[in-house]
PDB file of N, CA and C in Angstrom:
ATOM      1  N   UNK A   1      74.269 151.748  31.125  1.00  0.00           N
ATOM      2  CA  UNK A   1      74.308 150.372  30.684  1.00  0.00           C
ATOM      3  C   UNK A   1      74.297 149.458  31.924  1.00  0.00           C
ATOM      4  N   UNK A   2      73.426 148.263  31.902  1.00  0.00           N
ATOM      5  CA  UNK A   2      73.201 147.584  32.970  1.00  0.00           C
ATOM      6  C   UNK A   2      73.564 145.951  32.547  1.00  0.00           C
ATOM      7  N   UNK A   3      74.780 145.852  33.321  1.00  0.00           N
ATOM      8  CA  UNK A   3      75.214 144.545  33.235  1.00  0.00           C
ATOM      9  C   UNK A   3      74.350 142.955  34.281  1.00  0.00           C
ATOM     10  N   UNK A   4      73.812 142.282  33.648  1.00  0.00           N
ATOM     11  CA  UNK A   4      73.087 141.066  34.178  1.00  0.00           C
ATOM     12  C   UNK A   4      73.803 139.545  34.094  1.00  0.00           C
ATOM     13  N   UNK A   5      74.355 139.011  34.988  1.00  0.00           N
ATOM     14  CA  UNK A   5      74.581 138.120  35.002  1.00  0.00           C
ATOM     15  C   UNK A   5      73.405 136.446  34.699  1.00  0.00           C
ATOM     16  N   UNK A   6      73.503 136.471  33.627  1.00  0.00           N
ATOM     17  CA  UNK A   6      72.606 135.471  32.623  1.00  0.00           C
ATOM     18  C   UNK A   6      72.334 134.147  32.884  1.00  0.00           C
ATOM     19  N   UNK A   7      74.494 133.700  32.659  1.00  0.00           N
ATOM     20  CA  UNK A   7      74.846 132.344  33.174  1.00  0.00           C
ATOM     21  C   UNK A   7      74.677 131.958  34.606  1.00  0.00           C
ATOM     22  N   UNK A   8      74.615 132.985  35.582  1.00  0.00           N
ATOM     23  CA  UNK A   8      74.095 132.491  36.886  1.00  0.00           C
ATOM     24  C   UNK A   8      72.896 131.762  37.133  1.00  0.00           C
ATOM     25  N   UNK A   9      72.071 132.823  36.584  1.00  0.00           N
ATOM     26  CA  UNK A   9      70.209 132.253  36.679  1.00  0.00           C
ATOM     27  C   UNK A   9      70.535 130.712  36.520  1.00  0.00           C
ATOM     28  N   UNK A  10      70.608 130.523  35.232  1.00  0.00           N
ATOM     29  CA  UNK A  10      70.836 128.917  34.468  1.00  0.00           C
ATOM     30  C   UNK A  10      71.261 127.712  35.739  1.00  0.00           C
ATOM     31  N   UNK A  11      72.977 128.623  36.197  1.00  0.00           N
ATOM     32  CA  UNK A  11      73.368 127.380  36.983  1.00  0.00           C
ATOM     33  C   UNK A  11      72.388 127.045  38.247  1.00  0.00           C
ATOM     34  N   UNK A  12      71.872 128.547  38.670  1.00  0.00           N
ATOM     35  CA  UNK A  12      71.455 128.166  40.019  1.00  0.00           C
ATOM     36  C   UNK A  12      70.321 127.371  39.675  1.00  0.00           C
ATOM     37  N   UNK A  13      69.335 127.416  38.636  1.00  0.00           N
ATOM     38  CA  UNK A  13      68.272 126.512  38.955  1.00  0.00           C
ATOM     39  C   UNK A  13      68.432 125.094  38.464  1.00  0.00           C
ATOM     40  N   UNK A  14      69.851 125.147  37.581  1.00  0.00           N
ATOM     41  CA  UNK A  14      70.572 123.313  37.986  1.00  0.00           C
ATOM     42  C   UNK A  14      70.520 122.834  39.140  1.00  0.00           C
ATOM     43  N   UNK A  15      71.713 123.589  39.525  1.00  0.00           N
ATOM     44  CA  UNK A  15      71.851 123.402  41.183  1.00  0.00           C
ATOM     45  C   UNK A  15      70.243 122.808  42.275  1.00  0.00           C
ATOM     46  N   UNK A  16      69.360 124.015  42.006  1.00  0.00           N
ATOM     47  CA  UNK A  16      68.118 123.590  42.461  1.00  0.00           C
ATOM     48  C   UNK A  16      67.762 122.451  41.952  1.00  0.00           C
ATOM     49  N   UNK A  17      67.346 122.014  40.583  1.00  0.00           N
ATOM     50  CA  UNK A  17      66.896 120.929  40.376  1.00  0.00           C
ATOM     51  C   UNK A  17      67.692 119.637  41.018  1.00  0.00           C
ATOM     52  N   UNK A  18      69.244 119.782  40.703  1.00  0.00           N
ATOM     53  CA  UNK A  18      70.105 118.680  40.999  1.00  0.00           C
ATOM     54  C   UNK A  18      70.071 118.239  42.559  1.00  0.00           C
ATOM     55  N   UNK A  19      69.750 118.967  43.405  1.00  0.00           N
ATOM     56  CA  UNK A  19      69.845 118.771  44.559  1.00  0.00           C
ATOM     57  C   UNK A  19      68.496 118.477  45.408  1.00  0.00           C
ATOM     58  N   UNK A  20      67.486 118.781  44.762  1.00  0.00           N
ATOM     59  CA  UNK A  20      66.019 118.620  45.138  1.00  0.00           C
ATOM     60  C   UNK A  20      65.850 117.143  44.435  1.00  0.00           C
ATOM     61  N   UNK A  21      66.763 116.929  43.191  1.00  0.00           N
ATOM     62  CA  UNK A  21      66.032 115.323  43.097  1.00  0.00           C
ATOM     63  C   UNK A  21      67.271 114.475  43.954  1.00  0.00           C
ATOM     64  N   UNK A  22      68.439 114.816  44.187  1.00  0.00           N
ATOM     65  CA  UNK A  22      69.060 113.880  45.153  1.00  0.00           C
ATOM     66  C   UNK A  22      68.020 113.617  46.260  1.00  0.00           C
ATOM     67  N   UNK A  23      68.111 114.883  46.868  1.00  0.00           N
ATOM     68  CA  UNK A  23      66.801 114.839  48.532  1.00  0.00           C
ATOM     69  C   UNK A  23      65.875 113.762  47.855  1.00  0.00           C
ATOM     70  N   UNK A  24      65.423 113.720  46.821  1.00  0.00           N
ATOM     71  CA  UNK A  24      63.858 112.714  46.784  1.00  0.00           C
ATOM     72  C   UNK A  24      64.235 111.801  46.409  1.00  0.00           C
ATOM     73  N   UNK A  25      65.264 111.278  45.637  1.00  0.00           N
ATOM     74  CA  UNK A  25      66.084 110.260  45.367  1.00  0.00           C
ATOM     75  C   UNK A  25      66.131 108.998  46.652  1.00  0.00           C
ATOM     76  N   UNK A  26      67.081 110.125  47.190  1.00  0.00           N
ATOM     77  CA  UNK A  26      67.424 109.348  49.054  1.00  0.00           C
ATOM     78  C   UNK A  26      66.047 109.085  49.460  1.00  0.00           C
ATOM     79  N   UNK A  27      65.144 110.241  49.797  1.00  0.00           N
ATOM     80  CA  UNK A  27      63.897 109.701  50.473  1.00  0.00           C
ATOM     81  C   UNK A  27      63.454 108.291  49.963  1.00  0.00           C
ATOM     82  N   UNK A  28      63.465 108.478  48.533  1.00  0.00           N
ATOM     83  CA  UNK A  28      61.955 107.317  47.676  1.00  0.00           C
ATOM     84  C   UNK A  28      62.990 105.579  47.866  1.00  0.00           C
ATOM     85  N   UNK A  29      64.591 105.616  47.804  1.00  0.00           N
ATOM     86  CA  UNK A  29      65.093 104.404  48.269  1.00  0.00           C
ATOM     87  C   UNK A  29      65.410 104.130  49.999  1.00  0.00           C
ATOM     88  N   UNK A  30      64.863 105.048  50.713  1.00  0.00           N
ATOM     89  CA  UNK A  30      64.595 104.914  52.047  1.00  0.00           C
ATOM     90  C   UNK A  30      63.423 104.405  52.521  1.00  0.00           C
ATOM     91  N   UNK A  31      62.534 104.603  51.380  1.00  0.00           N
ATOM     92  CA  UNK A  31      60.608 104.347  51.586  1.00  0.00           C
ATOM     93  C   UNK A  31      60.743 102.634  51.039  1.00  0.00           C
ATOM     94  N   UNK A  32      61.493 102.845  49.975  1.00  0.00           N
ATOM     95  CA  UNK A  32      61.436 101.274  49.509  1.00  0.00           C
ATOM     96  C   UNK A  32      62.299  99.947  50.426  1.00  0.00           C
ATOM     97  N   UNK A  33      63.592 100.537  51.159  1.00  0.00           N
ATOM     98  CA  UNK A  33      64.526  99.604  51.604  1.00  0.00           C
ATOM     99  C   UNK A  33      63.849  99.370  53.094  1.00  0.00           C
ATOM    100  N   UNK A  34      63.646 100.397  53.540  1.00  0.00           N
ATOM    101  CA  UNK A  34      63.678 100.379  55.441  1.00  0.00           C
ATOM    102  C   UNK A  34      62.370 101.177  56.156  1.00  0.00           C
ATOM    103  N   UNK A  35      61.681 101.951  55.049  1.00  0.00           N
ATOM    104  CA  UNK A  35      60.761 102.920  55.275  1.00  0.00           C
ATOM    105  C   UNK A  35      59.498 101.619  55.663  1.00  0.00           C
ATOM    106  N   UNK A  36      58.537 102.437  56.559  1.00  0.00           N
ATOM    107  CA  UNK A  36      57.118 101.552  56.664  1.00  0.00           C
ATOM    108  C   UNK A  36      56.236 102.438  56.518  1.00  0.00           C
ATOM    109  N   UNK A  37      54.876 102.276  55.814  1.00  0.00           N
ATOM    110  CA  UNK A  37      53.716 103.242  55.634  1.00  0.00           C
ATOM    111  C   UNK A  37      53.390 104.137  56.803  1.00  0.00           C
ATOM    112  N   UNK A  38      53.286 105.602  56.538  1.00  0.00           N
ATOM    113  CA  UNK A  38      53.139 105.916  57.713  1.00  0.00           C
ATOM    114  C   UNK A  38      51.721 106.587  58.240  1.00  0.00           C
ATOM    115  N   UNK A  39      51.208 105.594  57.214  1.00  0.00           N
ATOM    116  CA  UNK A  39      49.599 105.111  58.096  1.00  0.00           C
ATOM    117  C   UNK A  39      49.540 103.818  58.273  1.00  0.00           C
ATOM    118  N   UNK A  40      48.544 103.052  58.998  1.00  0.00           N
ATOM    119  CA  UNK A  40      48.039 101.811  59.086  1.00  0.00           C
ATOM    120  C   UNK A  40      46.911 101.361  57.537  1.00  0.00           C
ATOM    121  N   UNK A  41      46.661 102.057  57.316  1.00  0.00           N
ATOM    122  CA  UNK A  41      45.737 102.202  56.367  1.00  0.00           C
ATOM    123  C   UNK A  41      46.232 101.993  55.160  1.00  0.00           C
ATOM    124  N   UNK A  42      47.427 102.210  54.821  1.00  0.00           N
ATOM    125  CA  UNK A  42      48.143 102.145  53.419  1.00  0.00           C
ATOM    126  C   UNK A  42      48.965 100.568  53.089  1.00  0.00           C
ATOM    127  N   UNK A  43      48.414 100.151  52.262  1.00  0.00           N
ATOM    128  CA  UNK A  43      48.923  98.707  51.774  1.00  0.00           C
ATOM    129  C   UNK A  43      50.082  98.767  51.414  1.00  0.00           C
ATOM    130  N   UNK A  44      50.813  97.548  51.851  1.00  0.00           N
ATOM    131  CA  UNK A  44      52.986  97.584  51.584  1.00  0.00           C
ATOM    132  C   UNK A  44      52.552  98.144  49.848  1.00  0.00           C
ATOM    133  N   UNK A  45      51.786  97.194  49.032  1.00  0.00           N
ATOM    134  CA  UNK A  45      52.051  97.493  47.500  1.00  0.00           C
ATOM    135  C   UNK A  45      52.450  99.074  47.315  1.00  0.00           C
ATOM    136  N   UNK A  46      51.077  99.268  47.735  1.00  0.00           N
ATOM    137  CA  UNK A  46      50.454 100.945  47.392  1.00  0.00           C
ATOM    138  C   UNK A  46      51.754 101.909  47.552  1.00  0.00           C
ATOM    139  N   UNK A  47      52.533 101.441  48.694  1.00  0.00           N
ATOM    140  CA  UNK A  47      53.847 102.103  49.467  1.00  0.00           C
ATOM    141  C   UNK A  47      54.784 101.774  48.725  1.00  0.00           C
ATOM    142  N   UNK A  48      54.989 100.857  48.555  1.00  0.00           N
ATOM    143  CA  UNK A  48      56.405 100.512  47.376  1.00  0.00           C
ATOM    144  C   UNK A  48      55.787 101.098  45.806  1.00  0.00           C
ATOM    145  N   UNK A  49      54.870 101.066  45.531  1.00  0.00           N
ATOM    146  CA  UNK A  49      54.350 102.203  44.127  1.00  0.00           C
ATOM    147  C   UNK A  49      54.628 103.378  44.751  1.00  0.00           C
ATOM    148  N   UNK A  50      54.480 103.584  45.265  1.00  0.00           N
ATOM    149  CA  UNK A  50      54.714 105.066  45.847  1.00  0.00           C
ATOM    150  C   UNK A  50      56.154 105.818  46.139  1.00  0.00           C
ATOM    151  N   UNK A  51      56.980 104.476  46.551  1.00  0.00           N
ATOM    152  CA  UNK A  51      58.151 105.375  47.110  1.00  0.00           C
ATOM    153  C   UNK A  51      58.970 104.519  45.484  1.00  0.00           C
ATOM    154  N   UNK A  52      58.688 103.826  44.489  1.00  0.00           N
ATOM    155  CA  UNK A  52      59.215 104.181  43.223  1.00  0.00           C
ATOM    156  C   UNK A  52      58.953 105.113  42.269  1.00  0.00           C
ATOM    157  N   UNK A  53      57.831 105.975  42.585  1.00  0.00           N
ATOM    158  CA  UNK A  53      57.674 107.242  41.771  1.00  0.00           C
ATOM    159  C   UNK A  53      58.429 108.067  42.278  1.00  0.00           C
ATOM    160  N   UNK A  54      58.763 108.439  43.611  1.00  0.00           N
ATOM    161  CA  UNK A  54      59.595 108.681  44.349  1.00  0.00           C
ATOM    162  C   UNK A  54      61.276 109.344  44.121  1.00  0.00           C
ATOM    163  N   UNK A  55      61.528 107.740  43.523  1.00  0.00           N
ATOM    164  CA  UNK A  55      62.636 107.507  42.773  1.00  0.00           C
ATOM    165  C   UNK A  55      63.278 107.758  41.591  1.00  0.00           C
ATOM    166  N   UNK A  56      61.614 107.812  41.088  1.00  0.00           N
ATOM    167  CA  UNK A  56      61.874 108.152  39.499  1.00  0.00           C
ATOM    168  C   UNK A  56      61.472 109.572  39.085  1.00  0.00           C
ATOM    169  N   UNK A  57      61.191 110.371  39.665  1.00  0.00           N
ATOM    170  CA  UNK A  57      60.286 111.668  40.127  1.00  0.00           C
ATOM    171  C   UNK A  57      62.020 112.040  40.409  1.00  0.00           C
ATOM    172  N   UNK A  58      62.420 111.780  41.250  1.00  0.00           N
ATOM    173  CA  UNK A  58      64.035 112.503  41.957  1.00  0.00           C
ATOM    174  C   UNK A  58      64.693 112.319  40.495  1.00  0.00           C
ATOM    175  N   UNK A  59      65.192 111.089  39.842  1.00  0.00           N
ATOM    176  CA  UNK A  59      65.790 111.022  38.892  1.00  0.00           C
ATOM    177  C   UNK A  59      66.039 111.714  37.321  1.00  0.00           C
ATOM    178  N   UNK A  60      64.450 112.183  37.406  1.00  0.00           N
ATOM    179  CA  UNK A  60      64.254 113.564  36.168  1.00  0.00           C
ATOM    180  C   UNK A  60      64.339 114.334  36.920  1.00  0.00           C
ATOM    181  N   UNK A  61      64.029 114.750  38.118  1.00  0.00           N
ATOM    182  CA  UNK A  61      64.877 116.144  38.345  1.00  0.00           C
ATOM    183  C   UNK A  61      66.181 116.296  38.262  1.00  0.00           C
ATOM    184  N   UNK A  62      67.006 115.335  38.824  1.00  0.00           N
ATOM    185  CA  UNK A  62      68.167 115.096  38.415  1.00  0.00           C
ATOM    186  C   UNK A  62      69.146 115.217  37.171  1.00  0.00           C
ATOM    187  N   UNK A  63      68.171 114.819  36.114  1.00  0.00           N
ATOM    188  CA  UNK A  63      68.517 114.460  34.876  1.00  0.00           C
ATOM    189  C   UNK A  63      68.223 115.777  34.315  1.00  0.00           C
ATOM    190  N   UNK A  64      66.949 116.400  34.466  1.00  0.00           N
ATOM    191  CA  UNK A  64      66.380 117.998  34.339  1.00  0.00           C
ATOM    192  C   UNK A  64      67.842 119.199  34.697  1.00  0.00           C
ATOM    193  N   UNK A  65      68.198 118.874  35.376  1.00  0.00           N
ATOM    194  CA  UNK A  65      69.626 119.681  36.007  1.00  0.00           C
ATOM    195  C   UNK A  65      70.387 119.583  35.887  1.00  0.00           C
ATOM    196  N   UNK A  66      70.811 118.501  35.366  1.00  0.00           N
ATOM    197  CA  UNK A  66      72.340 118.412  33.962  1.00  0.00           C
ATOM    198  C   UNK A  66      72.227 118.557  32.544  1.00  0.00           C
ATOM    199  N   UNK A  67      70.417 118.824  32.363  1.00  0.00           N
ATOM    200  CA  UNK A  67      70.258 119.465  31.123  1.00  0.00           C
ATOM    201  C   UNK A  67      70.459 121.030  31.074  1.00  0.00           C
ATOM    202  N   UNK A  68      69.739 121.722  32.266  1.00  0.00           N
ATOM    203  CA  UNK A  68      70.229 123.112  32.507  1.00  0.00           C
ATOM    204  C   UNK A  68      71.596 123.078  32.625  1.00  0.00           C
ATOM    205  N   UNK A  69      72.586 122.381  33.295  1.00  0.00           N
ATOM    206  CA  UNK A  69      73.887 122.641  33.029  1.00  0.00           C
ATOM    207  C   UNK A  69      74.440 122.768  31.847  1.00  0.00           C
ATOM    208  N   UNK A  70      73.830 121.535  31.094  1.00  0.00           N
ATOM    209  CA  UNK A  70      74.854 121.714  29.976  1.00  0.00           C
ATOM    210  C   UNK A  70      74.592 123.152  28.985  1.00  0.00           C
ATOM    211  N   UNK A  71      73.116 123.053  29.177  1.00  0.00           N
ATOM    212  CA  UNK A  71      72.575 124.330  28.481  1.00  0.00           C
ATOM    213  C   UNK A  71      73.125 125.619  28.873  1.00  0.00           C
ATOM    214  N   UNK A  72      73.749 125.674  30.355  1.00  0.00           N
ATOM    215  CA  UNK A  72      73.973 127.609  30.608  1.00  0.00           C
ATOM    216  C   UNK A  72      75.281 127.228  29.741  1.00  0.00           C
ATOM    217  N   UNK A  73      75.994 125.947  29.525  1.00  0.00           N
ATOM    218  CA  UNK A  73      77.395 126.546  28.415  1.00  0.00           C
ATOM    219  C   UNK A  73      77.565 127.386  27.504  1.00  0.00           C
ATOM    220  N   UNK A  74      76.309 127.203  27.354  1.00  0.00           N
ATOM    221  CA  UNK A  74      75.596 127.594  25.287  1.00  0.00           C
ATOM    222  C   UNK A  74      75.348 129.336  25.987  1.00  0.00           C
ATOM    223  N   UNK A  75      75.115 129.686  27.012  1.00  0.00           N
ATOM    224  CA  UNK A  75      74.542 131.019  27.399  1.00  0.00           C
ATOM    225  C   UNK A  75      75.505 132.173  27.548  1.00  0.00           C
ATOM    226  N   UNK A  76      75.260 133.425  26.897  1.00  0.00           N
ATOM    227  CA  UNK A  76      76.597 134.037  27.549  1.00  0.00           C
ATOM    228  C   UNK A  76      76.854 134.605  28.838  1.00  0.00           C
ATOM    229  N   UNK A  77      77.766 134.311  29.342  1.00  0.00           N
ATOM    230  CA  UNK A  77      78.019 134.628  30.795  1.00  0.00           C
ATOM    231  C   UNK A  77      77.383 136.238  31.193  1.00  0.00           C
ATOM    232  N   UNK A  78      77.343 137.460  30.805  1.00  0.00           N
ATOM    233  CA  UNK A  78      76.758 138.422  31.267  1.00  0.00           C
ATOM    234  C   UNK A  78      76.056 139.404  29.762  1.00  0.00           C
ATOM    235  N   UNK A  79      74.887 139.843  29.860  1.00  0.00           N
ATOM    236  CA  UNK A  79      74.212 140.361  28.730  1.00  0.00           C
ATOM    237  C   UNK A  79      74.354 141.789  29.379  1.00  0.00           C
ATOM    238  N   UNK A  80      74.084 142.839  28.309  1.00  0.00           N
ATOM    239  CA  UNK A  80      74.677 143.813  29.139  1.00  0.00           C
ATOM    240  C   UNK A  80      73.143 145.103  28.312  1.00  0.00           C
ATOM    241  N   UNK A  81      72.556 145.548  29.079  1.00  0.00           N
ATOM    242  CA  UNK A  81      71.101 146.096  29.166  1.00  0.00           C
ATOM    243  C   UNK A  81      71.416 147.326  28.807  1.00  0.00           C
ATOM    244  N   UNK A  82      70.986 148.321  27.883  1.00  0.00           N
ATOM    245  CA  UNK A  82      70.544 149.892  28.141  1.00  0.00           C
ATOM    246  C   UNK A  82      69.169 150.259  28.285  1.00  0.00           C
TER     247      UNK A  82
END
């Protein structure tokens, strides 16, 4: 009999999501507050559209990863294989 830890999988790819949209979170209000295009070529607009997808792109991941949280509750902690 082979015991698998179930509820782990779940949290860790919260964890992943939750922390990959902070990182883009921070970036996309760094692009908008203090950030400058980092070409010459790219128009302020184009750049501020850009670093609010940014923002909002981080924020469903975010939001994506407290849905996996709440979801591994519902999961049982170890399934157990023959």
């Amino acid at each position: 009999m082979q015991k698998i830890k179930y509820r782990a999988v779940f949290k860790s790819s919260g964890w992943i999501f939750t922390v990959w949209g902070m990182i883009v979170v921070m970036k996309g209000l760094y692009d908008v507050f203090v950030g400058l295009p980092e070409s010459e070529f790219v128009p302020i607009a184009n750049w501020s559209k850009y670093a609010g997808f940014e923002v909002v792109y981080g924020l469903a991941c975010i939001m994506m990863g407290l849905v996996v949280f709440e979801f591994s509750k519902k999961v049982p902690e170890i399934l157990e294989r023959e």
